[in-house]
C-alpha atoms as a PDB file:
ATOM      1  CA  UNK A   1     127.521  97.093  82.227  1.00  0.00           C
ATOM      2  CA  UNK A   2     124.633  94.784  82.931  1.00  0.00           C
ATOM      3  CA  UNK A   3     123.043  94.539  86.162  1.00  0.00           C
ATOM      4  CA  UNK A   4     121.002  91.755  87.586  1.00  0.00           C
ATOM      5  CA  UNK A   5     117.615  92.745  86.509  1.00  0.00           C
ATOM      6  CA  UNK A   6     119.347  92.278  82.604  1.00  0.00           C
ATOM      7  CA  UNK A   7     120.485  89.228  83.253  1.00  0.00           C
ATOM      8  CA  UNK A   8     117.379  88.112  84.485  1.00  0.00           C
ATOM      9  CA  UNK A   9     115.660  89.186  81.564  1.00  0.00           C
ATOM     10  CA  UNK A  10     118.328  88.119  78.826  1.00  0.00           C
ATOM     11  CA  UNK A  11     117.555  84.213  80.902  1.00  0.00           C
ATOM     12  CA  UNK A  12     113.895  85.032  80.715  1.00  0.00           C
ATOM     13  CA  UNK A  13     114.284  86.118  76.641  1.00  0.00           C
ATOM     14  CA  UNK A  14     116.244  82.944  75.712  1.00  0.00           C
ATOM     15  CA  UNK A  15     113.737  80.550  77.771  1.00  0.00           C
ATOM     16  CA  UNK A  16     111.083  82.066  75.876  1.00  0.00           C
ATOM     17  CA  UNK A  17     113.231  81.893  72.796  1.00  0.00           C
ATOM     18  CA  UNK A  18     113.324  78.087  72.753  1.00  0.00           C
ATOM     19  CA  UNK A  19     109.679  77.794  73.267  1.00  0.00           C
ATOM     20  CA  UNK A  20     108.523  78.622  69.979  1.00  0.00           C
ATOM     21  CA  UNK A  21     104.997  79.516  69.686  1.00  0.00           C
ATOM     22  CA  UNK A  22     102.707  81.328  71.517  1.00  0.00           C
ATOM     23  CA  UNK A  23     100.310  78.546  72.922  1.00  0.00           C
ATOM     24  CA  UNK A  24     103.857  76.930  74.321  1.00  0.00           C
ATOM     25  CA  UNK A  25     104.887  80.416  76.283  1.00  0.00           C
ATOM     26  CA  UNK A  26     101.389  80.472  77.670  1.00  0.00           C
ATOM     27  CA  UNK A  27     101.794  77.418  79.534  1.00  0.00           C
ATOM     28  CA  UNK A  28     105.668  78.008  80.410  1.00  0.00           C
ATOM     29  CA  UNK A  29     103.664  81.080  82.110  1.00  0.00           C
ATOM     30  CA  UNK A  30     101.336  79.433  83.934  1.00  0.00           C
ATOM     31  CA  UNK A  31     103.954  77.024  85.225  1.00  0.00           C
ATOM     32  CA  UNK A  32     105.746  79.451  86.795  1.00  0.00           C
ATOM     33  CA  UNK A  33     102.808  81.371  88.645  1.00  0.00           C
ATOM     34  CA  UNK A  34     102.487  77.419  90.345  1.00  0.00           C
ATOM     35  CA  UNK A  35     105.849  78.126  91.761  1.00  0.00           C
ATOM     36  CA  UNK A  36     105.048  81.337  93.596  1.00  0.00           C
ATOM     37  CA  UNK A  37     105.594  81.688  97.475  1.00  0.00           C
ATOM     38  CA  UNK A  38     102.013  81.616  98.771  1.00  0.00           C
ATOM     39  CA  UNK A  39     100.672  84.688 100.429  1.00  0.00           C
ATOM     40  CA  UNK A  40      99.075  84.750 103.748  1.00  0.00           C
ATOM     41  CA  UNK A  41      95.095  85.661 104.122  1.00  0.00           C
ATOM     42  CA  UNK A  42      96.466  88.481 105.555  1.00  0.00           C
ATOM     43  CA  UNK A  43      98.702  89.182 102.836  1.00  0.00           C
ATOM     44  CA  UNK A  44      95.927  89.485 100.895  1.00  0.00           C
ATOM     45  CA  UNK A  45      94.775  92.684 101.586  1.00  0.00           C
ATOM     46  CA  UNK A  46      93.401  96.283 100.169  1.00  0.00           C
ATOM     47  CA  UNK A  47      96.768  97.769 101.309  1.00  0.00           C
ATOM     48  CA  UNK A  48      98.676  94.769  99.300  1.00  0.00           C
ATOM     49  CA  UNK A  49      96.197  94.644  96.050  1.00  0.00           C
ATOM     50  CA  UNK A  50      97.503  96.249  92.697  1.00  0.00           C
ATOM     51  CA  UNK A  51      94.917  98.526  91.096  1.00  0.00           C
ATOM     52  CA  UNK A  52      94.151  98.347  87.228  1.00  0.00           C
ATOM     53  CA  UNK A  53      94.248  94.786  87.081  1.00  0.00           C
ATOM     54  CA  UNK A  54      91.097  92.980  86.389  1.00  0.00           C
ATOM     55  CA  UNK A  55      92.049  90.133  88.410  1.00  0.00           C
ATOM     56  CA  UNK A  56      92.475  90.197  91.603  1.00  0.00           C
ATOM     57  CA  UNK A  57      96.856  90.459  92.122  1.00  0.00           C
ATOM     58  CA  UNK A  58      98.668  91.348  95.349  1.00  0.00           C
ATOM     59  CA  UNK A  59     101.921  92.613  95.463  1.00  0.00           C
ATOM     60  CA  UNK A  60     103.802  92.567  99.225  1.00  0.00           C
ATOM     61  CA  UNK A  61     107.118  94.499  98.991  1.00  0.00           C
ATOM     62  CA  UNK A  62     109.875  93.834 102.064  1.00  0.00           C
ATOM     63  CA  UNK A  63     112.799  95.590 102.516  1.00  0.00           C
ATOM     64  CA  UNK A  64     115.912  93.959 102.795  1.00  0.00           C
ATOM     65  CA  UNK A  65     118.691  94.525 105.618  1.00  0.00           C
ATOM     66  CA  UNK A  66     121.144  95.110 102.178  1.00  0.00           C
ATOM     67  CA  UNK A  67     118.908  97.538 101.204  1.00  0.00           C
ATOM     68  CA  UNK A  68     117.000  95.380  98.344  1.00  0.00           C
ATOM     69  CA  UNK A  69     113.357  95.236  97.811  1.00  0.00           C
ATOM     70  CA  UNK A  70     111.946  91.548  98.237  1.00  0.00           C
ATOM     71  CA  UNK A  71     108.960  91.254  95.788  1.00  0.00           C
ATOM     72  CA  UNK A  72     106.136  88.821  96.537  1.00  0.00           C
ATOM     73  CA  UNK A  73     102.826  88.465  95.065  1.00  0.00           C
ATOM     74  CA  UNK A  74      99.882  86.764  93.701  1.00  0.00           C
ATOM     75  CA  UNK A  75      96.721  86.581  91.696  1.00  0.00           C
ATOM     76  CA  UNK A  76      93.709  84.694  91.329  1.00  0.00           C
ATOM     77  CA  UNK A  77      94.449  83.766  87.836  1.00  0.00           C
ATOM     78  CA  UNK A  78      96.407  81.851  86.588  1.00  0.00           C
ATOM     79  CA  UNK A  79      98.124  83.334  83.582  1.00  0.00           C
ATOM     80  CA  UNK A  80      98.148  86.563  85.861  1.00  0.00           C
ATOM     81  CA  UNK A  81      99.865  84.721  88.641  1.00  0.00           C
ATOM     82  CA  UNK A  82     102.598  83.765  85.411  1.00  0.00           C
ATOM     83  CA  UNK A  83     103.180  87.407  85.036  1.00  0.00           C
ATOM     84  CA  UNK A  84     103.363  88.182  88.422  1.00  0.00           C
ATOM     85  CA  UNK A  85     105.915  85.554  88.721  1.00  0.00           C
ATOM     86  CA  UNK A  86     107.980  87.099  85.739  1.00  0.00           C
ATOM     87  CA  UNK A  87     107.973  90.510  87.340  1.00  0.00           C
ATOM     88  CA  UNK A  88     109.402  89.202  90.629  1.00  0.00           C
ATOM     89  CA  UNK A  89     112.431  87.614  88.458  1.00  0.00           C
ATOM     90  CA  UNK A  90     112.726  90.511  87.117  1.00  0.00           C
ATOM     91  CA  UNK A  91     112.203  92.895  90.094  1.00  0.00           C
ATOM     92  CA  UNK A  92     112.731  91.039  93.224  1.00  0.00           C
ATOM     93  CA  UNK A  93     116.003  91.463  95.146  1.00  0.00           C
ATOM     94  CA  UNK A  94     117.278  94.236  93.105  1.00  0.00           C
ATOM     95  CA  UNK A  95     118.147  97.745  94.739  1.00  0.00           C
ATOM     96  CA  UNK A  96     115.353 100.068  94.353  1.00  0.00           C
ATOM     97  CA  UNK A  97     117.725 102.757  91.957  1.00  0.00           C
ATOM     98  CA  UNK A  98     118.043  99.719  89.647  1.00  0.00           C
ATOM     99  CA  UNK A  99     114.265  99.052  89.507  1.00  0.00           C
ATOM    100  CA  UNK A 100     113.501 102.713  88.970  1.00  0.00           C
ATOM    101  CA  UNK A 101     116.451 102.530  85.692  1.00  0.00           C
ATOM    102  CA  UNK A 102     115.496  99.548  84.240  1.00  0.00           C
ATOM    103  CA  UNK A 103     112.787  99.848  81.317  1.00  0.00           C
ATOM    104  CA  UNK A 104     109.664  97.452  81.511  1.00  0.00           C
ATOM    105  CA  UNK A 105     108.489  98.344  78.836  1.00  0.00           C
ATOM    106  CA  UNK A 106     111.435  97.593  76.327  1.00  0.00           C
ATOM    107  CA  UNK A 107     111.425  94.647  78.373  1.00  0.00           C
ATOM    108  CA  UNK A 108     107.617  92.928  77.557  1.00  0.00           C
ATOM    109  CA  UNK A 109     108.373  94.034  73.993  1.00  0.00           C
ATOM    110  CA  UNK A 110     111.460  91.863  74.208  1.00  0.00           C
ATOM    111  CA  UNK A 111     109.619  88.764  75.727  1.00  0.00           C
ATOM    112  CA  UNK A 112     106.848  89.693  73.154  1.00  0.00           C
ATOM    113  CA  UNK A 113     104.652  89.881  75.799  1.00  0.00           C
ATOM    114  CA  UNK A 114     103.404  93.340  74.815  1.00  0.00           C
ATOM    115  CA  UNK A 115     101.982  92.212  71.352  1.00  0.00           C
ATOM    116  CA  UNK A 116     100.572  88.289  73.070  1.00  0.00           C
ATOM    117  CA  UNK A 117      98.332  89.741  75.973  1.00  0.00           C
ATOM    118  CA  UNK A 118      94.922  91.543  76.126  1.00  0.00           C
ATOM    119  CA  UNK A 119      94.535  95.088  76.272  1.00  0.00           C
ATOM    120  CA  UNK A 120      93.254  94.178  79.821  1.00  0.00           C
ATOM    121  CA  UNK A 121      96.338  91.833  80.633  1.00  0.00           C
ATOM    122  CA  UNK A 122      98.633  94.348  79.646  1.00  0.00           C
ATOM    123  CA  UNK A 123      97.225  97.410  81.585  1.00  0.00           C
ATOM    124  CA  UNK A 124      97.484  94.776  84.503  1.00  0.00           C
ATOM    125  CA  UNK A 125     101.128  94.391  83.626  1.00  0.00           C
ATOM    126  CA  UNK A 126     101.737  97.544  83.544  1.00  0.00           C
ATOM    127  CA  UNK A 127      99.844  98.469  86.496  1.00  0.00           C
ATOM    128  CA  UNK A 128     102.057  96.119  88.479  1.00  0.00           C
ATOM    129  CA  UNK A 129     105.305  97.840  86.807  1.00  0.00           C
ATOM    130  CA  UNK A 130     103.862 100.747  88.677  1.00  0.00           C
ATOM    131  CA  UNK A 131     103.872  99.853  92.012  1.00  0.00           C
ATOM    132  CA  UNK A 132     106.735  97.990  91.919  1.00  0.00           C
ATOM    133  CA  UNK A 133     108.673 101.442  90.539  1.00  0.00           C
ATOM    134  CA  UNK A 134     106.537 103.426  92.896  1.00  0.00           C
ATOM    135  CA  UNK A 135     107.645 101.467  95.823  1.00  0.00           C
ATOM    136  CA  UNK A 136     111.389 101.314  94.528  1.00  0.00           C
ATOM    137  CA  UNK A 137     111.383 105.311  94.416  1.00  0.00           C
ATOM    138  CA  UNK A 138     109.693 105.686  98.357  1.00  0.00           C
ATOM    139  CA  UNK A 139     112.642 102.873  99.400  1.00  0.00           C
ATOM    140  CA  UNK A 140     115.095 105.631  97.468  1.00  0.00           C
ATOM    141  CA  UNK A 141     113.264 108.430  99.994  1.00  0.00           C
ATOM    142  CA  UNK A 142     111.831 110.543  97.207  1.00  0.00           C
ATOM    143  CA  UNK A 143     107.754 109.827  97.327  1.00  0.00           C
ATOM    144  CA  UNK A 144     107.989 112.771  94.849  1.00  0.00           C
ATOM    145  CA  UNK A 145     109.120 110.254  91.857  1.00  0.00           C
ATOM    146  CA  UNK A 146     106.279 108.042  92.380  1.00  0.00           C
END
């Protein structure tokens, strides 16, 4: 059975698909980092910043009243503020045992992310996979997981 966070990636996969090169998915990326929610100044704190990532990203997480996690975030650059806008596709609005289940990494290997970004980028990436999971597992009451 596939939940939300697969269909959001199988949409993300076959936009990406139909893009062709790489040059092409780099701008489709930037694009959507333009269409983030802005953050507040005070948003932008040291609580809210994700470490690892060489830019500057912040990552606000709000639980919902149906017990989802709302996802918002942003970065200071702008092919960082692309992936942060991928992860809250991905992420955002899902319930926190599906977060902690579903596989990021299979999933940048599917969008070919994994093999297009820096070493840097990617350690980003996957530094924002991490608090995204870590917060999913505290909603789910076990701090332990994270």
């Amino acid at each position: 059975m596939t939940n939300a966070i697969d269909t959001a990636l199988n949409d993300l996969a076959d936009e990406f698909e139909l893009l062709g090169d790489w040059e092409e998915r780099y701008r489709y990326v930037i694009e959507l980092g333009k269409d983030l929610e802005p953050l507040t100044d005070a948003e932008r704190s040291e609580e809210n910043k994700v470490r690892g990532c060489a830019s500057q990203v912040w990552l606000v997480t709000e639980p919902q009243a149906d017990g989802t996690l709302k996802f918002r975030g942003d970065s200071d650059a702008h092919i960082v503020s692309g992936l942060v806008a991928i992860m809250l596709r991905l992420y955002s609005g899902r319930a926190p045992a599906d977060i902690v289940a579903f596989d990021a990494k299979q999933a940048m290997d599917r969008l070919g992310l994994s093999g297009a970004l820096s070493s840097q980028r990617s350690n980003g990436l996957k530094s924002m996979v991490a608090r995204i999971q870590h917060d999913a597992k505290n909603a789910l009451g076990n701090p332990a997981l994270g």
